[in-house]
C-alpha atoms as a PDB file:
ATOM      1  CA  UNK A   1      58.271  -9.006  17.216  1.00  0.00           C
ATOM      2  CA  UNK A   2      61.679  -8.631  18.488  1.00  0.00           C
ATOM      3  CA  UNK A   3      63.103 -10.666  21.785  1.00  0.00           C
ATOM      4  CA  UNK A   4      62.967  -7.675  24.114  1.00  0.00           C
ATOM      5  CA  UNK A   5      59.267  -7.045  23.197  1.00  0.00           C
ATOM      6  CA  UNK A   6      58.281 -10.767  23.326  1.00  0.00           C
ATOM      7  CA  UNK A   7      60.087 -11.355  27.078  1.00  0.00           C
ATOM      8  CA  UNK A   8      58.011  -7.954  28.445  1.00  0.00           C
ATOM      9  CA  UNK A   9      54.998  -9.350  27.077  1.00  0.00           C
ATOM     10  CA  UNK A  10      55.935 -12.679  28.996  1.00  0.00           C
ATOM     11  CA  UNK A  11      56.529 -10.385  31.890  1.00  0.00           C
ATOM     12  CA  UNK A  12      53.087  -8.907  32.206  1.00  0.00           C
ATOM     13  CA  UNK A  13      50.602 -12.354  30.683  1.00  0.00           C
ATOM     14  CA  UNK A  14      52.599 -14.990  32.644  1.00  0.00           C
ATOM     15  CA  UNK A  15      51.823 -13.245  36.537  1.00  0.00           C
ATOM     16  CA  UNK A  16      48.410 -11.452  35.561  1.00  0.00           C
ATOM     17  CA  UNK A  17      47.531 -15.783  34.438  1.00  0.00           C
ATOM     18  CA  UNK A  18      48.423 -16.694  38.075  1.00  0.00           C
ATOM     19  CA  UNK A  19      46.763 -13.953  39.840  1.00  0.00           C
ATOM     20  CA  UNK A  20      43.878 -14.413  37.481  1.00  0.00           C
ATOM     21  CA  UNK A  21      43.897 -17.900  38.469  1.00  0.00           C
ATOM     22  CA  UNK A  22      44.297 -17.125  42.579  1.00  0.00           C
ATOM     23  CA  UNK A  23      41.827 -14.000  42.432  1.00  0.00           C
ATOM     24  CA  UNK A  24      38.994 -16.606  40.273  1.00  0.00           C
ATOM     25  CA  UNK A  25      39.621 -19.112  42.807  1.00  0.00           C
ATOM     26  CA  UNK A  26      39.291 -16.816  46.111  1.00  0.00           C
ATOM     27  CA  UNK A  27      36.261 -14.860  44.601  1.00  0.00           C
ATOM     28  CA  UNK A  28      33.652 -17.727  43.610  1.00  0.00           C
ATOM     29  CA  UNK A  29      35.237 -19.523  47.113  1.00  0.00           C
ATOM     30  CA  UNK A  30      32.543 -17.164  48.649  1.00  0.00           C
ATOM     31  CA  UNK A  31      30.103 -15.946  45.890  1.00  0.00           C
ATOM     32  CA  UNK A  32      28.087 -18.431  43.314  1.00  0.00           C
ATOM     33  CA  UNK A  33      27.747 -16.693  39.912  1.00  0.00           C
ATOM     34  CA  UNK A  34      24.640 -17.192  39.962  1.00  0.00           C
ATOM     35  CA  UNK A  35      23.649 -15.251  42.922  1.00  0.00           C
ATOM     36  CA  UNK A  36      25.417 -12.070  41.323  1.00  0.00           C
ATOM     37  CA  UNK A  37      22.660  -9.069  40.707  1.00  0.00           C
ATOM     38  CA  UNK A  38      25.087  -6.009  39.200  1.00  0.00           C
ATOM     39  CA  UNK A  39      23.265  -3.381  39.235  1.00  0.00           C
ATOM     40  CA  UNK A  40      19.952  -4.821  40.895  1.00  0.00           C
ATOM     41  CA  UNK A  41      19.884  -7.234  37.988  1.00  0.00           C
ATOM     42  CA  UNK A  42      20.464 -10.776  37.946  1.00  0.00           C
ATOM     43  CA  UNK A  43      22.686 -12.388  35.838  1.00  0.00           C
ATOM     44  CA  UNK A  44      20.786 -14.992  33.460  1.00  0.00           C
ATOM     45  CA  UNK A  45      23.569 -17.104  32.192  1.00  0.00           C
ATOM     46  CA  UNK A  46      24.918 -20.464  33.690  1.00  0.00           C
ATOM     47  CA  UNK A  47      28.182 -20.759  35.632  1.00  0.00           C
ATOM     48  CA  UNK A  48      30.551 -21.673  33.401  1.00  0.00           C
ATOM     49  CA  UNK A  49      30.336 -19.166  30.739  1.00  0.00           C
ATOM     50  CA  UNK A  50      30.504 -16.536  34.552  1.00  0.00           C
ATOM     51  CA  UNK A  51      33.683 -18.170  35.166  1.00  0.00           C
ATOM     52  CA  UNK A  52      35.173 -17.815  32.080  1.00  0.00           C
ATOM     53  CA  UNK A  53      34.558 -13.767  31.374  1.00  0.00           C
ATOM     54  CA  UNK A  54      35.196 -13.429  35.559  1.00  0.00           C
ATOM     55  CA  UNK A  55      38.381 -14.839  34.519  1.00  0.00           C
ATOM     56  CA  UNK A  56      39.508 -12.892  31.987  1.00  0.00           C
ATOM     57  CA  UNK A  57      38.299 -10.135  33.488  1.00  0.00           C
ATOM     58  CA  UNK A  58      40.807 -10.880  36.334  1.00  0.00           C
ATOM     59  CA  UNK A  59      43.424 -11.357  34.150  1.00  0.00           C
ATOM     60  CA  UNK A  60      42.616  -8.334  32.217  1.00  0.00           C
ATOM     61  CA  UNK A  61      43.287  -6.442  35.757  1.00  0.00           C
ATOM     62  CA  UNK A  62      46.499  -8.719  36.405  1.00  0.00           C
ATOM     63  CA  UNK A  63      47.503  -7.452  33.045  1.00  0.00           C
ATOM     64  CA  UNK A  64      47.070  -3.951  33.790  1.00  0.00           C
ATOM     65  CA  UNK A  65      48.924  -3.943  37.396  1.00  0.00           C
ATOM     66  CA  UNK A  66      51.757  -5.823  35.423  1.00  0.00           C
ATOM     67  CA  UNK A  67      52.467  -3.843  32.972  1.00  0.00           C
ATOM     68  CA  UNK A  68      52.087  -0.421  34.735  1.00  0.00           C
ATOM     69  CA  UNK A  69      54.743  -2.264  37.136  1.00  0.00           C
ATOM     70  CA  UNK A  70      56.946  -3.057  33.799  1.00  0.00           C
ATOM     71  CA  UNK A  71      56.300   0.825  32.666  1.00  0.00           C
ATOM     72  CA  UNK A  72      57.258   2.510  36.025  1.00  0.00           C
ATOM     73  CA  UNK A  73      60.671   0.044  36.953  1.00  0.00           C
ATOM     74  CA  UNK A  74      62.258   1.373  33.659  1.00  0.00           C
ATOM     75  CA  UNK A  75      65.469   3.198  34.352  1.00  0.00           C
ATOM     76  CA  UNK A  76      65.798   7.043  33.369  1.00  0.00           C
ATOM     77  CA  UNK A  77      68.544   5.817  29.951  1.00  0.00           C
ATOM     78  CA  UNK A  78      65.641   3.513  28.930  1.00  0.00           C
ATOM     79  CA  UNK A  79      63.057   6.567  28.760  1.00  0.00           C
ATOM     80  CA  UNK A  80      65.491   9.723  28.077  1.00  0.00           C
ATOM     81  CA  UNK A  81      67.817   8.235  25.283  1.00  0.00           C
ATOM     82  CA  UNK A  82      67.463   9.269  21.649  1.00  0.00           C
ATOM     83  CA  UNK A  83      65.933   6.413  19.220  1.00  0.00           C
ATOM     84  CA  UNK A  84      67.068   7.602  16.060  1.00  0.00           C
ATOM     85  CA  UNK A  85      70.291   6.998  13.732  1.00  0.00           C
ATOM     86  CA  UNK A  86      72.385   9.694  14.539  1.00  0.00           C
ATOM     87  CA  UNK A  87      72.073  10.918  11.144  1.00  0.00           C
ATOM     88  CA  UNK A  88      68.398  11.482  11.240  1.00  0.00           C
ATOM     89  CA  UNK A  89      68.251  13.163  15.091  1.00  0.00           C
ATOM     90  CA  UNK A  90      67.308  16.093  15.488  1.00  0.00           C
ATOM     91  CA  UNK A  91      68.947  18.781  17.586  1.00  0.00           C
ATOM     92  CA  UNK A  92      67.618  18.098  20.865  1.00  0.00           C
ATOM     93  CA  UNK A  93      67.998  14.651  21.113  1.00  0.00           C
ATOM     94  CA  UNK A  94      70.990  13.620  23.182  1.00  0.00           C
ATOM     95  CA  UNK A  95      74.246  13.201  21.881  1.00  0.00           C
ATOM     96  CA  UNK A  96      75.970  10.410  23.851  1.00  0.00           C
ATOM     97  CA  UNK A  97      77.547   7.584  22.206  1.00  0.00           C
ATOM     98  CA  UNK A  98      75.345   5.078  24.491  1.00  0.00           C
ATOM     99  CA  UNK A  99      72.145   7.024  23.527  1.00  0.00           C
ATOM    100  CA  UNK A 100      72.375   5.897  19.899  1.00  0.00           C
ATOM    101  CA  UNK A 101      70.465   3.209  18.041  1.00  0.00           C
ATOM    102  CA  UNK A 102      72.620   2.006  15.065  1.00  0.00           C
END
């Protein structure tokens, strides 16, 4: 996995943790897992086990809202530029000396 990759991941786990963490902590503040009935039925597990998915499902949202963030900030070179070698572009990739990948 190369830096770049590695420090975007970091970008979108690290926040989506902490919000998991805030949004886990404000929801079961007012509801008890165990009074949860989705979809008319109740849940039959214990608590802990309801934490644990809750919280992954919050971070699973975090996660999303994060990285759509990271998707939409990039700047028009990141998403127009050519990723190929020169030698192996074809012709309508852009021909700027910035645009190329050696």
């Amino acid at each position: 996995m190369s830096r770049e990759r590695a420090l975007r991941l970091a970008w979108v786990l690290w926040p989506s943790f902490l919000v998991a963490a805030a949004a886990e902590f404000a929801f079961f503040a007012v509801f008890d897992p165990i009074d949860l009935h989705p979809f008319g039925v109740p849940i039959d597990a214990d608590r802990l086990p309801l934490y644990t998915a809750f919280f992954f499902f919050f971070w699973l949202i975090g996660a999303a809202a994060s990285a759509l963030t990271l998707l939409l900030q990039r700047s028009p070179l990141e998403v127009n530029r050519c990723p190929l070698k020169r030698q192996s572009r074809p012709a309508d990739c852009s021909r700027r000396p910035h645009d190329a990948v050696s």
